[in-house]
N, C-alpha and C. Protein backbone atom coordinates (compact mmCIF):
# COMPACT_ATOMS: atom_id res chain seq x y z
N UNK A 1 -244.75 0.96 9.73
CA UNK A 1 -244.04 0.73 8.48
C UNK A 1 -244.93 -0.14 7.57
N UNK A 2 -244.98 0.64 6.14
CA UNK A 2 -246.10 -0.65 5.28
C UNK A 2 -244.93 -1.68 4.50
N UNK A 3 -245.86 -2.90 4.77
CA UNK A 3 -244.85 -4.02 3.85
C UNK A 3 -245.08 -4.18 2.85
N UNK A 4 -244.08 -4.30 1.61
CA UNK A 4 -244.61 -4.14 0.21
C UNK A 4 -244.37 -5.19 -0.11
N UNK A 5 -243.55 -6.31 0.67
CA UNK A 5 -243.73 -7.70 -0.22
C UNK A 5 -242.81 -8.64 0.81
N UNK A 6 -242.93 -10.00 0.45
CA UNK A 6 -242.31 -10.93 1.31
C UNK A 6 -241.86 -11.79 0.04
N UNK A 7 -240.83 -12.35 0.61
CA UNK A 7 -240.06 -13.43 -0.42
C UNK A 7 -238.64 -13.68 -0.57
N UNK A 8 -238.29 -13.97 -1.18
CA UNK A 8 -237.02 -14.09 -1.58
C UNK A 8 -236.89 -13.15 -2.37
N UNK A 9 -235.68 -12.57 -2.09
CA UNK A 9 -234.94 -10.97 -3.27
C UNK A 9 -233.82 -11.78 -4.30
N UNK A 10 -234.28 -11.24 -5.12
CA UNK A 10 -233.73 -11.57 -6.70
C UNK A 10 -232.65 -10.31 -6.89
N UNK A 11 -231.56 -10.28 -7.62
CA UNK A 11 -230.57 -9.53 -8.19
C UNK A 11 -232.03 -8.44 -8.72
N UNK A 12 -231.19 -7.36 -8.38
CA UNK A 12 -231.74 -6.07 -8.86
C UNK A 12 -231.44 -5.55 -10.19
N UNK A 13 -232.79 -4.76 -10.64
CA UNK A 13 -232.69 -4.77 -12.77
C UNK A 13 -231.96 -3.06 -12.99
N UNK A 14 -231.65 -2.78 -13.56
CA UNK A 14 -231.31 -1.21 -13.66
C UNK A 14 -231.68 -1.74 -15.60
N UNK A 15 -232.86 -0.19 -15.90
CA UNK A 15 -232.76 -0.29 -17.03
C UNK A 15 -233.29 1.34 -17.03
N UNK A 16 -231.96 1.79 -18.49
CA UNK A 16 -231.57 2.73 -18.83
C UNK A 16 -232.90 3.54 -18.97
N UNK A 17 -233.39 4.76 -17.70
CA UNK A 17 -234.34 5.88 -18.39
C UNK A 17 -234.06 7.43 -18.39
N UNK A 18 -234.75 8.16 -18.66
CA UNK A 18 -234.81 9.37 -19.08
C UNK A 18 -235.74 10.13 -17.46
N UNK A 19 -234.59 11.26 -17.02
CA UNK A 19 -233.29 11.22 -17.01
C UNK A 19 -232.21 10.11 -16.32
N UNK A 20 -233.10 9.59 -14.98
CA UNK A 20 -232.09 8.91 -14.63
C UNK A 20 -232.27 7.27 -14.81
N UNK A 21 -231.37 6.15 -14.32
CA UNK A 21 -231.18 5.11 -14.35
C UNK A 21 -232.43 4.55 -13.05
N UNK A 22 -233.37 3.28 -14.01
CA UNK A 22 -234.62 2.92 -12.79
C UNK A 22 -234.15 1.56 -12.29
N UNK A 23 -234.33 1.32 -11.26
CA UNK A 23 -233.72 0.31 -10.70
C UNK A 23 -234.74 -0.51 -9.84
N UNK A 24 -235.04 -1.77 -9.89
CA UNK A 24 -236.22 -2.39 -8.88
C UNK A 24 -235.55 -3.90 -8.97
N UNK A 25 -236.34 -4.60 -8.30
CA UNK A 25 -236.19 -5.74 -7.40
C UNK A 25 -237.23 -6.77 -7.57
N UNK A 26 -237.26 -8.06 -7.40
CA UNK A 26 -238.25 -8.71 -7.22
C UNK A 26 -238.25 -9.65 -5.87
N UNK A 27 -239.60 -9.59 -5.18
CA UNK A 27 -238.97 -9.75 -3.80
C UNK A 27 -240.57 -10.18 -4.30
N UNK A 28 -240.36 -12.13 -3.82
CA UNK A 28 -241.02 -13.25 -4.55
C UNK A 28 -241.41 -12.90 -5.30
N UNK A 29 -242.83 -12.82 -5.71
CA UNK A 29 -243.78 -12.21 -7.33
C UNK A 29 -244.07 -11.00 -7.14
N UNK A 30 -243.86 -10.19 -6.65
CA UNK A 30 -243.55 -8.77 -6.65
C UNK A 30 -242.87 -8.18 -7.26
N UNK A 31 -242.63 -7.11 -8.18
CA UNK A 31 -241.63 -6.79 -8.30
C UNK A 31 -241.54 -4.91 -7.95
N UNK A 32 -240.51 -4.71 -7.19
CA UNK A 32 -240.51 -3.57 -6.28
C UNK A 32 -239.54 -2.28 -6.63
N UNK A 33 -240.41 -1.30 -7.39
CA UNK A 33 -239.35 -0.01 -7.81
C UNK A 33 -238.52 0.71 -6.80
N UNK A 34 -237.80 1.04 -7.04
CA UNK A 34 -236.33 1.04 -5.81
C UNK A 34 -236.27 2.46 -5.53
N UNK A 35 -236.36 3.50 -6.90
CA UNK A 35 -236.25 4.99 -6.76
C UNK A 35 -237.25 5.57 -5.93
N UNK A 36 -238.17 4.86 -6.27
CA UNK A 36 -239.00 6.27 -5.08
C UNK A 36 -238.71 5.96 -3.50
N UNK A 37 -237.70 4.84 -3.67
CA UNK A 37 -237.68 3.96 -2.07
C UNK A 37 -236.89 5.25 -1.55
N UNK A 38 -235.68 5.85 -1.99
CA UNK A 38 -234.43 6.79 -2.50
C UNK A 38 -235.38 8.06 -1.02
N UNK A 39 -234.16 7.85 -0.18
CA UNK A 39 -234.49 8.73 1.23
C UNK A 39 -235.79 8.39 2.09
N UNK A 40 -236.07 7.46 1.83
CA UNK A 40 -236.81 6.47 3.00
C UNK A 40 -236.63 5.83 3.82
N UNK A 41 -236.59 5.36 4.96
CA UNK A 41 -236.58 3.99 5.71
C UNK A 41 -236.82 2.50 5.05
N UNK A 42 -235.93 1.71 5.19
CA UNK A 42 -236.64 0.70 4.39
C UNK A 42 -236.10 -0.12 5.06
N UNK A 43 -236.48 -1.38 5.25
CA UNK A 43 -236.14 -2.39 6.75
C UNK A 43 -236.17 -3.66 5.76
N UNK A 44 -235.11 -4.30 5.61
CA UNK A 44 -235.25 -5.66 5.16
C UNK A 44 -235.03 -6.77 6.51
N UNK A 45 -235.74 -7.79 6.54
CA UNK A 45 -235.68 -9.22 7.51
C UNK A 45 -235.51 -10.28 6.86
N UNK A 46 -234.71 -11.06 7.34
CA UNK A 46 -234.28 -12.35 7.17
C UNK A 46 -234.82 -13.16 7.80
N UNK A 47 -235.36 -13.85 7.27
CA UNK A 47 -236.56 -14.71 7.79
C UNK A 47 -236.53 -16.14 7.95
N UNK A 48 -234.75 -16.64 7.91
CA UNK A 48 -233.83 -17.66 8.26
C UNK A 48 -234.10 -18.84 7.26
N UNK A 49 -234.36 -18.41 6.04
CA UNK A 49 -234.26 -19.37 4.99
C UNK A 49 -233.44 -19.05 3.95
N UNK A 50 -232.35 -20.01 3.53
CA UNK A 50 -232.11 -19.77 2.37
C UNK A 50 -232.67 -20.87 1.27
N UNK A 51 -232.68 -20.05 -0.10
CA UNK A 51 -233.63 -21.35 -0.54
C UNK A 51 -232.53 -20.82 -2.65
N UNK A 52 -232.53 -21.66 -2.46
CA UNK A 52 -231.82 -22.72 -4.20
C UNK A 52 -232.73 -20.87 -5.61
N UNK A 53 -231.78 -20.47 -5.86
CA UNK A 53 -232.25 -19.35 -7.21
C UNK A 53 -232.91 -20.42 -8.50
N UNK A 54 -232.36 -21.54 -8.50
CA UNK A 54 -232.75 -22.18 -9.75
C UNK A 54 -234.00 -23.12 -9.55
N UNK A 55 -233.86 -23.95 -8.43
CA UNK A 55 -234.82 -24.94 -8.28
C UNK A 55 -235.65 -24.79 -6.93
N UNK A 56 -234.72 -23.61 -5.78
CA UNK A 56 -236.36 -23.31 -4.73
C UNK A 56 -235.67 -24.27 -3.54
N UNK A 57 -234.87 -25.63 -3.93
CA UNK A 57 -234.87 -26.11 -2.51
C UNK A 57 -234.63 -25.28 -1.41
N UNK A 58 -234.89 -25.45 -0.02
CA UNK A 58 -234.13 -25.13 0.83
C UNK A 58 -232.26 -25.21 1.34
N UNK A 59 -231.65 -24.88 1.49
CA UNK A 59 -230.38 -25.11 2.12
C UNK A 59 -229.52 -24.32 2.69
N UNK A 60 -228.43 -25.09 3.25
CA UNK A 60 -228.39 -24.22 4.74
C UNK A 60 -226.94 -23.30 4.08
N UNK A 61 -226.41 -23.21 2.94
CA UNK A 61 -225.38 -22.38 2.44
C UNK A 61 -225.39 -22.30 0.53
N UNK A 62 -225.44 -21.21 0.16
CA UNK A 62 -225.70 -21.04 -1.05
C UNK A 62 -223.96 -21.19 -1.51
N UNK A 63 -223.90 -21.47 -3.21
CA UNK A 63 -222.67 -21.47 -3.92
C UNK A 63 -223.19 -20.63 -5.28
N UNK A 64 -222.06 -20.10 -5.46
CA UNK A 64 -222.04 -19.56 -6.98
C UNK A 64 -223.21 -18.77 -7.66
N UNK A 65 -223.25 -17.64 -6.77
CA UNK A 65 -224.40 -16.33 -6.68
C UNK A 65 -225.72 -17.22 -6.44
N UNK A 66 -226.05 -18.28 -5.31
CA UNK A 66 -227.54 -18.21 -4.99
C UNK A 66 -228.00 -19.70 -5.28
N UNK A 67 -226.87 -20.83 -5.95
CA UNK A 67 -227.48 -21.84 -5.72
C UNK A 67 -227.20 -22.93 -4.86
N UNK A 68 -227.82 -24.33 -4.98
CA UNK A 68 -227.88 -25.54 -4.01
C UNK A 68 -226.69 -26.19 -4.27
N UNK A 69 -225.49 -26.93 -3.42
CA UNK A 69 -224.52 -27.99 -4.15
C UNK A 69 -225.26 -28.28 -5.38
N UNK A 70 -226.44 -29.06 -4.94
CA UNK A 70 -227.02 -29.97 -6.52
C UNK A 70 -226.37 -29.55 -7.81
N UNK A 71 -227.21 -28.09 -7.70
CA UNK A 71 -227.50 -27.57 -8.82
C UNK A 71 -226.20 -26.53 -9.21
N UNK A 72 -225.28 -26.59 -8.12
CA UNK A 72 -223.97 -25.90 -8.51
C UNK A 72 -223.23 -27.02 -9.32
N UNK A 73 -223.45 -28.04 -8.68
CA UNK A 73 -222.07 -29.51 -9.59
C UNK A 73 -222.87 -29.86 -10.76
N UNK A 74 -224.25 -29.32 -11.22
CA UNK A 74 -224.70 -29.93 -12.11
C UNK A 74 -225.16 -28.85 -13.57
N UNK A 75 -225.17 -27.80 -13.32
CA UNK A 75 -225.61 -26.58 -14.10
C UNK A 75 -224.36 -25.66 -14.68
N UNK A 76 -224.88 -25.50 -15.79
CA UNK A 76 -223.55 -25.04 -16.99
C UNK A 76 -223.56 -24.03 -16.49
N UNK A 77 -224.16 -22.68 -15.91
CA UNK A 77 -223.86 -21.33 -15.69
C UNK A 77 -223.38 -21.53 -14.20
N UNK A 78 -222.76 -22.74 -13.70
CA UNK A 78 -221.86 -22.86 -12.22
C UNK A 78 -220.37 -23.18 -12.67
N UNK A 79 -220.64 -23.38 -14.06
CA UNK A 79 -219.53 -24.40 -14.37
C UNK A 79 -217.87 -23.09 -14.41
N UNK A 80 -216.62 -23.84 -14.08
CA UNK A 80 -215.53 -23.10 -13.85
C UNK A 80 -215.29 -22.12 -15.21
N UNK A 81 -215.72 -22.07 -15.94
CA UNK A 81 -215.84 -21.21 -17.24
C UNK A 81 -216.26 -19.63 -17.14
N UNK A 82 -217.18 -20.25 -16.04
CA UNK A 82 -217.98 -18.63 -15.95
C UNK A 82 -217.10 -17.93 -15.55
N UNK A 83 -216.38 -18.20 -14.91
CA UNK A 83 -215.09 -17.60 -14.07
C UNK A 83 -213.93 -17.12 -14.96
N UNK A 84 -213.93 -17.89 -15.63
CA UNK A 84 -212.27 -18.22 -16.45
C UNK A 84 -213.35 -18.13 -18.05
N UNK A 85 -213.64 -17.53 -18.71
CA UNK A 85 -213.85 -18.05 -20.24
C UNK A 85 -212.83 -18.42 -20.58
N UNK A 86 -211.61 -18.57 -20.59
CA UNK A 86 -210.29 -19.04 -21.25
C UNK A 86 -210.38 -20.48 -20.95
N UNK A 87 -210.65 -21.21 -20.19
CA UNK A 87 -210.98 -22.27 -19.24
C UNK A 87 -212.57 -23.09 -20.24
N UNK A 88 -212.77 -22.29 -21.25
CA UNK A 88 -214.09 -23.47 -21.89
C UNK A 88 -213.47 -24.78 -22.50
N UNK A 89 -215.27 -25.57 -22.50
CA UNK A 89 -214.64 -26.55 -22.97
C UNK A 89 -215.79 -27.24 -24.00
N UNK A 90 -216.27 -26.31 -24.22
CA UNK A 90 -217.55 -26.31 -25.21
C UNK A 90 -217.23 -27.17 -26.28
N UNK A 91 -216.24 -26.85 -26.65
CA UNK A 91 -215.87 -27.45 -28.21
C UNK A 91 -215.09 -29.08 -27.97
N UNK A 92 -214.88 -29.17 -26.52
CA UNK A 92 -214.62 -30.64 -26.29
C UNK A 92 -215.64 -31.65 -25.98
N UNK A 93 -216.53 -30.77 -25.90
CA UNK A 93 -218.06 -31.37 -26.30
C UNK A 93 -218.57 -32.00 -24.85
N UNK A 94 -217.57 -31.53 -23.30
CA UNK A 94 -217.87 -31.62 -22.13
C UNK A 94 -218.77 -30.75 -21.27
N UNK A 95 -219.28 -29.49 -22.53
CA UNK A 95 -220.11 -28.74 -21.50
C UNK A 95 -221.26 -29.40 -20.60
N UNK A 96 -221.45 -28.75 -19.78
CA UNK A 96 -223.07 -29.50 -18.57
C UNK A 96 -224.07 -29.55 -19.74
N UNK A 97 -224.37 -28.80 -20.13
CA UNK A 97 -225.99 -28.05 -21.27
C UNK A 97 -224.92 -27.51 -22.46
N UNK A 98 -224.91 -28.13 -23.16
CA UNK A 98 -224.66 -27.42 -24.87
C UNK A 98 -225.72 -27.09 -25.07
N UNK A 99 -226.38 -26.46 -24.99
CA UNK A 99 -228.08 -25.49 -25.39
C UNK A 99 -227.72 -24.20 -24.51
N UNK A 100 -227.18 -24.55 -23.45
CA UNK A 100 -226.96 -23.21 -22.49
C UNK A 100 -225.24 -22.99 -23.12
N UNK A 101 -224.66 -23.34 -23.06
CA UNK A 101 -223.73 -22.84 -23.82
C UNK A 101 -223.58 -22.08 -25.09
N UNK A 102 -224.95 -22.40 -25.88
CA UNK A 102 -225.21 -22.41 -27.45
C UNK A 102 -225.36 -20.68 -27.08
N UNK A 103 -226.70 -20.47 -26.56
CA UNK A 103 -227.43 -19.18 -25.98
C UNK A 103 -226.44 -17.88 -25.12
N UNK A 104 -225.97 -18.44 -24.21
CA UNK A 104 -224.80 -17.58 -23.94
C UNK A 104 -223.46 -17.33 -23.33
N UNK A 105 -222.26 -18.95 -24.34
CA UNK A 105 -221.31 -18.84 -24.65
C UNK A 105 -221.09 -18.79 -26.08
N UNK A 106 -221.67 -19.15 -27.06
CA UNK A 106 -221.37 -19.25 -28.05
C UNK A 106 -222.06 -18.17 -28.94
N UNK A 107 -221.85 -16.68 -28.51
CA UNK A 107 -222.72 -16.06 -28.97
C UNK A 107 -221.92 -14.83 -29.05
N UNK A 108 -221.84 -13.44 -29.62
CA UNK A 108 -221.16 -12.44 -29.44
C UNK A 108 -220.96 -11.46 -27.94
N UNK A 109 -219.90 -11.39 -28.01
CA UNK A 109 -219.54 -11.23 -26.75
C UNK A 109 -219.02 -9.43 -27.09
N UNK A 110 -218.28 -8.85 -26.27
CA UNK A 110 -217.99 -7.57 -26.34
C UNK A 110 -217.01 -7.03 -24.52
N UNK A 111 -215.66 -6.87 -25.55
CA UNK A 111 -214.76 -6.28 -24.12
C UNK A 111 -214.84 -4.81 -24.22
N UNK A 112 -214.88 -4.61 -22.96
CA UNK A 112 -215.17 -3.00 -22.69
C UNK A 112 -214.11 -2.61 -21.36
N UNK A 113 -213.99 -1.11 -21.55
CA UNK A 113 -213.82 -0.63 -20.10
C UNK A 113 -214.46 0.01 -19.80
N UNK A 114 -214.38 -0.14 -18.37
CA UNK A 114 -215.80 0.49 -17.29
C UNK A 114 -215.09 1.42 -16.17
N UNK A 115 -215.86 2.80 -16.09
CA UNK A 115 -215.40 3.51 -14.98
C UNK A 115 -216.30 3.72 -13.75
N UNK A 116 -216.26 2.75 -12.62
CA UNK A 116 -217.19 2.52 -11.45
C UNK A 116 -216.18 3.58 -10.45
N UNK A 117 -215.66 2.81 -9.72
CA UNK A 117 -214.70 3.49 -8.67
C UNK A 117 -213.15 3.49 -9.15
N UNK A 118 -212.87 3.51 -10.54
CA UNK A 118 -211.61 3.06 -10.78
C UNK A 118 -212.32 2.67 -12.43
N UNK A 119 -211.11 2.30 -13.30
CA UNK A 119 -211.41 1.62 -14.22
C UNK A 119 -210.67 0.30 -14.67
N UNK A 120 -211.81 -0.62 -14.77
CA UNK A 120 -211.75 -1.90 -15.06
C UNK A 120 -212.02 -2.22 -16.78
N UNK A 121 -211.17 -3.45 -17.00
CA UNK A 121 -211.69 -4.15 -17.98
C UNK A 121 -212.81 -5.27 -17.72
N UNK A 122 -213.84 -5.29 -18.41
CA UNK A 122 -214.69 -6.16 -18.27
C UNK A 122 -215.62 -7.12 -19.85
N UNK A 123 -215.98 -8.57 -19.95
CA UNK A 123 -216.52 -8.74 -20.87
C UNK A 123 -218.12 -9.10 -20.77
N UNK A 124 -218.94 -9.09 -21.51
CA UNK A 124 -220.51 -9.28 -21.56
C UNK A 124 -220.79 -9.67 -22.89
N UNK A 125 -221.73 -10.39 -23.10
CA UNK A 125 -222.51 -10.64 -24.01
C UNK A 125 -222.91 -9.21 -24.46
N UNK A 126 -223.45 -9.30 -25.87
CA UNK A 126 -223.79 -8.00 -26.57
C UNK A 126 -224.73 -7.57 -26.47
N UNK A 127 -225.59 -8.93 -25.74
CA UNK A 127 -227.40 -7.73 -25.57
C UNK A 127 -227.11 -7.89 -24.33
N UNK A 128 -226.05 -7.72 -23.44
CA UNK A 128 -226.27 -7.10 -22.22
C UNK A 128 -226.12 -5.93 -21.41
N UNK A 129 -225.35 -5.37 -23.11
CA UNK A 129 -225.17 -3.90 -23.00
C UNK A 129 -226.30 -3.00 -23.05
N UNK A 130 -226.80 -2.10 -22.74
CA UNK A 130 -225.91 -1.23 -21.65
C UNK A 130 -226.09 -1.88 -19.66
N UNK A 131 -227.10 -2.57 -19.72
CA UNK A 131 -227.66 -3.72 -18.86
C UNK A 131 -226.07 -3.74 -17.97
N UNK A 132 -225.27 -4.53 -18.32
CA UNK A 132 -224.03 -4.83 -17.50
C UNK A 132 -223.55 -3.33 -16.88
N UNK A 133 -223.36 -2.27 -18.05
CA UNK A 133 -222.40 -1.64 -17.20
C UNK A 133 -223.77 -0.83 -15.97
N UNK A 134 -224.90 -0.57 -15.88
CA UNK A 134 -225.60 -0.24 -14.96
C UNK A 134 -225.05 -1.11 -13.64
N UNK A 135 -225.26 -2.33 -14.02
CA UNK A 135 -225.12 -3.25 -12.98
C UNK A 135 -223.98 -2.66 -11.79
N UNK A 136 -222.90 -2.56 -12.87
CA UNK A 136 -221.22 -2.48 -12.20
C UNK A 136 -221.45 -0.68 -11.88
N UNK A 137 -222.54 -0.13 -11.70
CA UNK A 137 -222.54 1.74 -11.36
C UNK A 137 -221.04 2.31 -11.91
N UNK A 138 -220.91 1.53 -13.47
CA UNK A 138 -220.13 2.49 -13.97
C UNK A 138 -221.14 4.30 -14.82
N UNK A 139 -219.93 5.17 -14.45
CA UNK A 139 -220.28 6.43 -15.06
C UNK A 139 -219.95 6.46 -16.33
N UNK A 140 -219.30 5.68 -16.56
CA UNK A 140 -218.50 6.12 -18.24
C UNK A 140 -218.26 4.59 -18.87
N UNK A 141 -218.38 3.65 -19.67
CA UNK A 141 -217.90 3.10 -20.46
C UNK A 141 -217.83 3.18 -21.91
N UNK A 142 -216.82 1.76 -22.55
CA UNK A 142 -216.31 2.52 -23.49
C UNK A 142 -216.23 1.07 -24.27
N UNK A 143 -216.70 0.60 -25.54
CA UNK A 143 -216.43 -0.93 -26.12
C UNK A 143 -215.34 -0.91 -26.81
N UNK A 144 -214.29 -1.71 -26.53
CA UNK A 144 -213.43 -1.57 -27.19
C UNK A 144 -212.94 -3.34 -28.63
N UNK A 145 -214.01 -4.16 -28.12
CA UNK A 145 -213.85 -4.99 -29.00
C UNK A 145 -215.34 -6.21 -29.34
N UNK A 146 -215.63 -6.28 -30.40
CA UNK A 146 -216.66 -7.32 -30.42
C UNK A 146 -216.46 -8.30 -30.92
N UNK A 147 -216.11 -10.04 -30.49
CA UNK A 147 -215.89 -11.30 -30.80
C UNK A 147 -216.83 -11.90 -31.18
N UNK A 148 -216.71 -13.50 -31.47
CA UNK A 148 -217.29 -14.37 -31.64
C UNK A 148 -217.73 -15.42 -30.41
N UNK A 149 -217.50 -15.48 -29.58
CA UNK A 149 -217.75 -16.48 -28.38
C UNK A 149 -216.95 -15.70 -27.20
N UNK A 150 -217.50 -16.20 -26.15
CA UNK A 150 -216.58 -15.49 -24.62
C UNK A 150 -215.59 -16.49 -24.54
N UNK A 151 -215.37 -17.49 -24.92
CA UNK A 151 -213.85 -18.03 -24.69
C UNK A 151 -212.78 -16.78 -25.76
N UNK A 152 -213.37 -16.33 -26.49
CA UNK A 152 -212.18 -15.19 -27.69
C UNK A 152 -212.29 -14.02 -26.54
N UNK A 153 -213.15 -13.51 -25.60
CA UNK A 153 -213.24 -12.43 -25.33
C UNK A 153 -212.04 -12.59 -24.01
């Protein structure tokens, strides 16, 4: 079996091509196209580290897609908002990072429905379209509203 890379695996990119949707990985400074992987063998190992998405430490249990306690109790994209936009508190002037809030809470947002296995409502930022719905392997979506901030969405 040839090894094409060692590292830590990063969330996978899907960006929209002709005909189909390309999808790859970055697995440490590598970054690894996924389609031609498509009816291969492919063997991933765990190599008994987990290690911090933002800052690299080591630790022995990740929070809130991939990071350290630290950097979960201390970083605006951990903060209970992400969860809840109804739940901001930007404008009470308590966010973690008002700069990260500025960039992408306070920015146009867009509710849509998405048809993956079922259809869902879902919201995203506006340049994350078409980006998001790849993500969610919807076949069909559909925008049905564009706001001012994700607390409106």
């Amino acid at each position: 079996m040839i090894e094409i890379g060692r590292g830590a695996v990063s969330k996978m990119s899907a960006q929209l091509g002709e005909p189909t949707v390309q999808y790859a990985f970055r697995l440490g400074d590598v970054e690894v196209p996924v389609n031609p992987l498509i009816g291969t063998h492919v063997r991933l190992e765990y190599l008994g580290a987990i290690h911090c998405s933002h800052c690299g430490r080591k630790t022995k249990t990740s929070f809130s897609q991939g990071y350290c306690y630290p950097c979960m109790t201390k970083l605006a994209q951990c903060d209970l908002c992400i969860m809840s936009p109804e739940r901001c508190h930007y404008d009470a002037g308590t966010c973690r990072d008002p700069g990260w809030g500025e960039k992408f809470c306070m920015t146009d947002h867009v509710v849509y429905l998405a048809n993956s296995s079922g259809i869902k409502v879902g919201i995203t930022r506006a340049t994350q379209l078409p980006t998001r719905w790849l993500d969610q392997g919807a076949s069909q979506a559909l925008p049905i509203m564009r706001v001012a901030t994700r607390q409106q969405s």
